[in-house]
PDB file of N, CA and C in Angstrom:
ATOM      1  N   UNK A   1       0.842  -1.163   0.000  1.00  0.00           N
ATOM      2  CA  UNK A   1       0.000   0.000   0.000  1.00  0.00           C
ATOM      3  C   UNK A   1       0.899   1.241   0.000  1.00  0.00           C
ATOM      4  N   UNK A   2       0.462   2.017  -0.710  1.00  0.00           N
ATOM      5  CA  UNK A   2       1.247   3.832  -0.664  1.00  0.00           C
ATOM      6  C   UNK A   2       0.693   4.659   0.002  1.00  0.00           C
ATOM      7  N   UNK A   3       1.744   5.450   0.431  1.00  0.00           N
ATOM      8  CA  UNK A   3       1.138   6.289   1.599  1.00  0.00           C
ATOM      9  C   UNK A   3      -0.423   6.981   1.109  1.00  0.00           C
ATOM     10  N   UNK A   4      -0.184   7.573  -0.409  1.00  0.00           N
ATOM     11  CA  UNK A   4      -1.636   8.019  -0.909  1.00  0.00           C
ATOM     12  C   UNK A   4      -2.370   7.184  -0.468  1.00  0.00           C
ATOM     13  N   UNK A   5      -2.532   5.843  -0.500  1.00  0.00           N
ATOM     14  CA  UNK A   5      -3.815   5.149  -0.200  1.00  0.00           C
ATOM     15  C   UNK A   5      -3.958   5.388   1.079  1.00  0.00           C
ATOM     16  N   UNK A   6      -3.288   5.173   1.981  1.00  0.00           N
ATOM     17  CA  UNK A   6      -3.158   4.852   2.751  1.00  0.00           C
ATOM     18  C   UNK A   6      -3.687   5.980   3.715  1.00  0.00           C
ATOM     19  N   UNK A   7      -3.438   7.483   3.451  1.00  0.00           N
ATOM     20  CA  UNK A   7      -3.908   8.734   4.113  1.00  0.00           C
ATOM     21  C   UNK A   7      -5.562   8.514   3.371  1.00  0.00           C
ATOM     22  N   UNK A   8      -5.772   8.363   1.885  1.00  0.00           N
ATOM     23  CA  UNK A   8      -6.952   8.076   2.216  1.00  0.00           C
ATOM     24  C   UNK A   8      -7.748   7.312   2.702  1.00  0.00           C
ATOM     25  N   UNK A   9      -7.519   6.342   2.631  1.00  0.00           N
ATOM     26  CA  UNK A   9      -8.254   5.220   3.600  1.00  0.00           C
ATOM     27  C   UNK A   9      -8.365   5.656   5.461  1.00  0.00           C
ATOM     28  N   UNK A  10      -7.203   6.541   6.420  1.00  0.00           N
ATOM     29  CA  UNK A  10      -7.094   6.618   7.311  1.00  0.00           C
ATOM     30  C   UNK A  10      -8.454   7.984   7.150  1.00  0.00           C
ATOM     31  N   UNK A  11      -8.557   9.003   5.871  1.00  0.00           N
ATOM     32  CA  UNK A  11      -8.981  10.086   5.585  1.00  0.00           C
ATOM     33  C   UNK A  11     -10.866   9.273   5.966  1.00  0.00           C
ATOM     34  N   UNK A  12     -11.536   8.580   5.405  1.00  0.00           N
ATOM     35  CA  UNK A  12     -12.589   7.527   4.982  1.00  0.00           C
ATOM     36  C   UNK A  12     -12.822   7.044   6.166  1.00  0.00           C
ATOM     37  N   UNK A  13     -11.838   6.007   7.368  1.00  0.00           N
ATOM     38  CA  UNK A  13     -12.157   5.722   8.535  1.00  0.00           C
ATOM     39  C   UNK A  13     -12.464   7.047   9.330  1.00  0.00           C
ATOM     40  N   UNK A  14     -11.827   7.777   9.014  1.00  0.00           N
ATOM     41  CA  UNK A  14     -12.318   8.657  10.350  1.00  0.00           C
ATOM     42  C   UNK A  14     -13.109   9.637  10.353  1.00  0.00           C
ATOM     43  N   UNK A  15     -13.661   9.676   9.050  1.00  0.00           N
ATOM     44  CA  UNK A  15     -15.127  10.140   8.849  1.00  0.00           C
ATOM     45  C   UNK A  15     -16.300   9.626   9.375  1.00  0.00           C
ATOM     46  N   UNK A  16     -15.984   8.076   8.929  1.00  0.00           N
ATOM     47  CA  UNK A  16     -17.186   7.223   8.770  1.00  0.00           C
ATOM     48  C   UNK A  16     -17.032   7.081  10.587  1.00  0.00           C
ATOM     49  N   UNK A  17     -16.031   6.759  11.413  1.00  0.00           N
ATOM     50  CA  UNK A  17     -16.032   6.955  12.814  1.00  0.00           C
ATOM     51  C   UNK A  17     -16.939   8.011  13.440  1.00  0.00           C
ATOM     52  N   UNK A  18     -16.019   8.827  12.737  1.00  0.00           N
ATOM     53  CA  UNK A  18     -17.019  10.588  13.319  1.00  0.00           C
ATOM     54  C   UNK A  18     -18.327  10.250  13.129  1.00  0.00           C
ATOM     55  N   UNK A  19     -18.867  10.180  12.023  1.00  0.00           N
ATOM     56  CA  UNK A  19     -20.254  10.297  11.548  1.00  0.00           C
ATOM     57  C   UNK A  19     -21.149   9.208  13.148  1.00  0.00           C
ATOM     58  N   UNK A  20     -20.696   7.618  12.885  1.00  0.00           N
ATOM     59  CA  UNK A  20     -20.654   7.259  14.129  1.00  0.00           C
ATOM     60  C   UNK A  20     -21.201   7.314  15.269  1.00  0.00           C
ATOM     61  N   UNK A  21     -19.647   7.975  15.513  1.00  0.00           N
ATOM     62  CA  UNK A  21     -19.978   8.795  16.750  1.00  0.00           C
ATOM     63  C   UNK A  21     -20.931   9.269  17.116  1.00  0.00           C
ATOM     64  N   UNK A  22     -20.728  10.216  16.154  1.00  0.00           N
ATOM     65  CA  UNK A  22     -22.649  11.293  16.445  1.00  0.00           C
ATOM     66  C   UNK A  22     -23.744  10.947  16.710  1.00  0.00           C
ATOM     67  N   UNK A  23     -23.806  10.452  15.715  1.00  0.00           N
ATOM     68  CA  UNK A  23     -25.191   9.447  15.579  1.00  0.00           C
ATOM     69  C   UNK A  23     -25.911   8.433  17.142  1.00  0.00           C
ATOM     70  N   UNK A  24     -24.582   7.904  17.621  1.00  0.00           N
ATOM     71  CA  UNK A  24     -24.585   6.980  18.952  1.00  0.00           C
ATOM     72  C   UNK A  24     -24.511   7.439  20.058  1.00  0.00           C
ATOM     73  N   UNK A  25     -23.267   8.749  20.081  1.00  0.00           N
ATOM     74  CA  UNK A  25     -23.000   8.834  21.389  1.00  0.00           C
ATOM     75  C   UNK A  25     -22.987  10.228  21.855  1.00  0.00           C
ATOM     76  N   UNK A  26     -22.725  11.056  20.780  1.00  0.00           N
ATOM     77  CA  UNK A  26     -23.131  12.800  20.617  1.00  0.00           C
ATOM     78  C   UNK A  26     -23.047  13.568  19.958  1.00  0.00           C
ATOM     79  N   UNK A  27     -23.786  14.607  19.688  1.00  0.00           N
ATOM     80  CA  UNK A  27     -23.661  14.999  18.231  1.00  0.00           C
ATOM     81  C   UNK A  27     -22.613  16.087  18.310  1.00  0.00           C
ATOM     82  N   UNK A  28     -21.649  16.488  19.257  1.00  0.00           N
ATOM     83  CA  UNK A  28     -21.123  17.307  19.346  1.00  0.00           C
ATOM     84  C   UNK A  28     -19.646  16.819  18.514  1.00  0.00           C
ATOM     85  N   UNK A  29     -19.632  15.462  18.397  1.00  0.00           N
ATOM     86  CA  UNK A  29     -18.540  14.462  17.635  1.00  0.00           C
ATOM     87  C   UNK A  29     -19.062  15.336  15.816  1.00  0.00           C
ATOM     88  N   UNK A  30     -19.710  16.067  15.627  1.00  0.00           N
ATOM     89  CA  UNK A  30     -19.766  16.499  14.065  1.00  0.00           C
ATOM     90  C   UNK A  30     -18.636  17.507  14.341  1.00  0.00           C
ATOM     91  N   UNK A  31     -18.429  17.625  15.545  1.00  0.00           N
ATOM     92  CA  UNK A  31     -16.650  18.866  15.616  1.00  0.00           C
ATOM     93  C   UNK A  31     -15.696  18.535  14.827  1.00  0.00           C
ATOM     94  N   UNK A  32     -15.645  16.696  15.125  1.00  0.00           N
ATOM     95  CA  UNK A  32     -14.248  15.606  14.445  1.00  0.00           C
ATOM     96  C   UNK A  32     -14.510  15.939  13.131  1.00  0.00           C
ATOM     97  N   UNK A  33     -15.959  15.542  12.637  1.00  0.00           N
ATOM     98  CA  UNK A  33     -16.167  15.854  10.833  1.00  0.00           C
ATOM     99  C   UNK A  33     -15.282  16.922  10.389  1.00  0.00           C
ATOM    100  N   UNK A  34     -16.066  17.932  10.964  1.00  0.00           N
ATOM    101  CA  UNK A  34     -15.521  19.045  10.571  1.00  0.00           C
ATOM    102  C   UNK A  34     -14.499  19.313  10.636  1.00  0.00           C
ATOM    103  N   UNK A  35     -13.304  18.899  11.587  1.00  0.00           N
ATOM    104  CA  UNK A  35     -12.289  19.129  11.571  1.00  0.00           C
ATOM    105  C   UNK A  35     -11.483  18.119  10.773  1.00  0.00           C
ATOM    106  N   UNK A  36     -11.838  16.980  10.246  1.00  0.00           N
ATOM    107  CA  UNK A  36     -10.878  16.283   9.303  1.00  0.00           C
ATOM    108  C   UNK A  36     -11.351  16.691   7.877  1.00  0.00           C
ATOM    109  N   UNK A  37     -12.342  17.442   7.565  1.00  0.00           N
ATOM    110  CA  UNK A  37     -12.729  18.068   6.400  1.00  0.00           C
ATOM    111  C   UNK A  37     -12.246  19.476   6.389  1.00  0.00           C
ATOM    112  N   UNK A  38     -11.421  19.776   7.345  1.00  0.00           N
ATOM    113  CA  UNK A  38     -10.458  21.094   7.503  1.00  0.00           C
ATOM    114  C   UNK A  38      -9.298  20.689   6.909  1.00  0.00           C
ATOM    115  N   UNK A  39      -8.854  19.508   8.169  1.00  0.00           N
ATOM    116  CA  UNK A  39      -7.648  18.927   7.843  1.00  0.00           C
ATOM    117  C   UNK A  39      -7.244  18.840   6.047  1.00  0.00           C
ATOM    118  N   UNK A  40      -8.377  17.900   5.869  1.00  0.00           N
ATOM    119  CA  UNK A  40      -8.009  17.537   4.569  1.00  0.00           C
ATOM    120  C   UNK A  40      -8.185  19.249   3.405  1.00  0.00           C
ATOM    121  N   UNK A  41      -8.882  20.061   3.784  1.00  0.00           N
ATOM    122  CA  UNK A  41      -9.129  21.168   2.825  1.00  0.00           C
ATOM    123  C   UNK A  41      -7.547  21.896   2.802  1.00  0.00           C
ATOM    124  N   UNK A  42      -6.600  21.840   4.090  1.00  0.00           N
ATOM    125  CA  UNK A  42      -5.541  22.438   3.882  1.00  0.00           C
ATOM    126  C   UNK A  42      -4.863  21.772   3.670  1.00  0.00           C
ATOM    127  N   UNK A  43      -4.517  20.380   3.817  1.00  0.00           N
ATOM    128  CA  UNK A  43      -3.651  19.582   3.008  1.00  0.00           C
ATOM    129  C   UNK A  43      -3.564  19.716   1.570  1.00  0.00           C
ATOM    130  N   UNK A  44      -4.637  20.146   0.954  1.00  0.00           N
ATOM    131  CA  UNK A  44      -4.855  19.761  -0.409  1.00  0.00           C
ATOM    132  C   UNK A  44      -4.086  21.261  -0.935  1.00  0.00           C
ATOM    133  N   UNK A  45      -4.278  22.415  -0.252  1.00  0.00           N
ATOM    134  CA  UNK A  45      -3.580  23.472  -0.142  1.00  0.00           C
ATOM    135  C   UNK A  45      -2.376  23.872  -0.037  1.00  0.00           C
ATOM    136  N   UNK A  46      -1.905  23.099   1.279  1.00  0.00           N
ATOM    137  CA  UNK A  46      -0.228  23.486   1.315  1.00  0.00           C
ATOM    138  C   UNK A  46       0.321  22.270   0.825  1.00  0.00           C
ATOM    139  N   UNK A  47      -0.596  21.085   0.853  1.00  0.00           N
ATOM    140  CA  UNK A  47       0.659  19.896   0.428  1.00  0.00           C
ATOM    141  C   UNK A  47       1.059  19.356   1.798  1.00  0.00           C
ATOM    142  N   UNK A  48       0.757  19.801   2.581  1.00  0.00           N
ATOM    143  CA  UNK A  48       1.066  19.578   3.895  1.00  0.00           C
ATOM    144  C   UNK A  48      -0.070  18.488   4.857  1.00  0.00           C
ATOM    145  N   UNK A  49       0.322  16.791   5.074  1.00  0.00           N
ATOM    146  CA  UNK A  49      -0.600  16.553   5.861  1.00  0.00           C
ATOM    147  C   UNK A  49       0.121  15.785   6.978  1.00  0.00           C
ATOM    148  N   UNK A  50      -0.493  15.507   8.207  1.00  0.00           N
ATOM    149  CA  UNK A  50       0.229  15.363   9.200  1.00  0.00           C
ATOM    150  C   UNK A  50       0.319  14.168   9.475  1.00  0.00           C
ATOM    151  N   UNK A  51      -0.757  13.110   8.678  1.00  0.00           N
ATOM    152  CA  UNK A  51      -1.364  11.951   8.893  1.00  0.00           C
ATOM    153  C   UNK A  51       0.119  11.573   8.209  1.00  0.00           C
ATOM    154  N   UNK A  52       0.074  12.022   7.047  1.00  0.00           N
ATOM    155  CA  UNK A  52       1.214  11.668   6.002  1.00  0.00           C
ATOM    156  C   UNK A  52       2.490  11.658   5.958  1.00  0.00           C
ATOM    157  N   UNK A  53       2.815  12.438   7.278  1.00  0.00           N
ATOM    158  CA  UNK A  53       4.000  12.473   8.085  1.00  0.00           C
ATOM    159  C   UNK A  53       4.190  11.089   8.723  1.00  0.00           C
ATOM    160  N   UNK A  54       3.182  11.314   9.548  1.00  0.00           N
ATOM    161  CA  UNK A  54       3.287  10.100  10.461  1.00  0.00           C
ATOM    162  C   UNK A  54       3.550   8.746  10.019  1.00  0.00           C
ATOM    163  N   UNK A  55       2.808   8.790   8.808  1.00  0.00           N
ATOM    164  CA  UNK A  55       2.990   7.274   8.013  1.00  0.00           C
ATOM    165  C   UNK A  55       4.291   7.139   7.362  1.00  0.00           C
ATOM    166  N   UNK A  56       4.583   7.676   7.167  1.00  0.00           N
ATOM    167  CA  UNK A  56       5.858   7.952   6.073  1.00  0.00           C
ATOM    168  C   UNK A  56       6.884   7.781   6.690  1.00  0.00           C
ATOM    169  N   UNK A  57       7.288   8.308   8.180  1.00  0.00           N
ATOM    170  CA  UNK A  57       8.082   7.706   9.608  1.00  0.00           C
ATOM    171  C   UNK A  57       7.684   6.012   9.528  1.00  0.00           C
ATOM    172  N   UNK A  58       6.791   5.663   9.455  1.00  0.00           N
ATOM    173  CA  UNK A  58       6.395   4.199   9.783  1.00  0.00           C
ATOM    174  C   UNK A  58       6.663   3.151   9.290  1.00  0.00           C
ATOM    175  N   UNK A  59       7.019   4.001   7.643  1.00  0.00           N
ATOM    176  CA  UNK A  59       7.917   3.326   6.463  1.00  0.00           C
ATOM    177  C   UNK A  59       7.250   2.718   4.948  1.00  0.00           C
ATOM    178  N   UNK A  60       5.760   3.429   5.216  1.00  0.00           N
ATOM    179  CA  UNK A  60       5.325   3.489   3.800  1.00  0.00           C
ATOM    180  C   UNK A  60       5.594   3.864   2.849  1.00  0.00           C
ATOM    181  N   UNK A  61       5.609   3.503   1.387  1.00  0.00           N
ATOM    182  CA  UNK A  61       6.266   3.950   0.652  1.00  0.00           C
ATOM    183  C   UNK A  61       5.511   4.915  -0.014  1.00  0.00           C
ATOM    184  N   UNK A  62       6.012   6.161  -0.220  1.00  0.00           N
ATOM    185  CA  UNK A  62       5.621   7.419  -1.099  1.00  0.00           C
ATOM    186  C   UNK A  62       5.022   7.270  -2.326  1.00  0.00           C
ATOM    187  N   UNK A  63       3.848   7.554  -2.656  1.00  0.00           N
ATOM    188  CA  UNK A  63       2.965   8.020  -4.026  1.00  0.00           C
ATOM    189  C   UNK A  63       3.680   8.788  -4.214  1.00  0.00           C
ATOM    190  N   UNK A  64       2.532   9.734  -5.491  1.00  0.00           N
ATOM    191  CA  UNK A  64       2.859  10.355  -5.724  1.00  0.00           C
ATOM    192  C   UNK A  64       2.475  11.761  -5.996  1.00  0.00           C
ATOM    193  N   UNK A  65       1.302  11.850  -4.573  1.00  0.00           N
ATOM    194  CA  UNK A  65       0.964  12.948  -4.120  1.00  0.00           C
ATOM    195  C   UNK A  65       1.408  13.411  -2.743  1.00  0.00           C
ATOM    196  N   UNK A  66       2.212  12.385  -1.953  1.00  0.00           N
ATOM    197  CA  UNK A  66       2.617  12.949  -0.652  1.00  0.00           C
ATOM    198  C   UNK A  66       4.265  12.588  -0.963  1.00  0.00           C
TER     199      UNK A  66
END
């Protein structure tokens, strides 16, 4: 797997978590939405994601968008 997949797929779980969340346990968890639909709006911006850091330390191998 490449890190691209791989931030998206982590991008997909933790939506579908958030969403979740809300739904079960409070709706104040639409904060998480919103904030990984931040996350991801400035990644796409600076090029910069943090998830993608992290993975990339872990030893995934680089696409060829991160």
């Amino acid at each position: 797997m490449t890190l691209d997949r791989a931030v998206m797929a982590f991008a997909g779980v933790m939506v579908l978590l958030s969403v979740v969340l809300t739904q079960f346990v409070s709706p104040y968890f639409l904060w998480f939405t919103v904030f990984i639909g931040a996350n991801l709006i400035q990644s796409s911006i600076t090029g910069i994601c943090p998830a993608a850091a992290v993975m990339k330390r872990m030893g995934l191998r680089p696409g060829c968008a991160f």
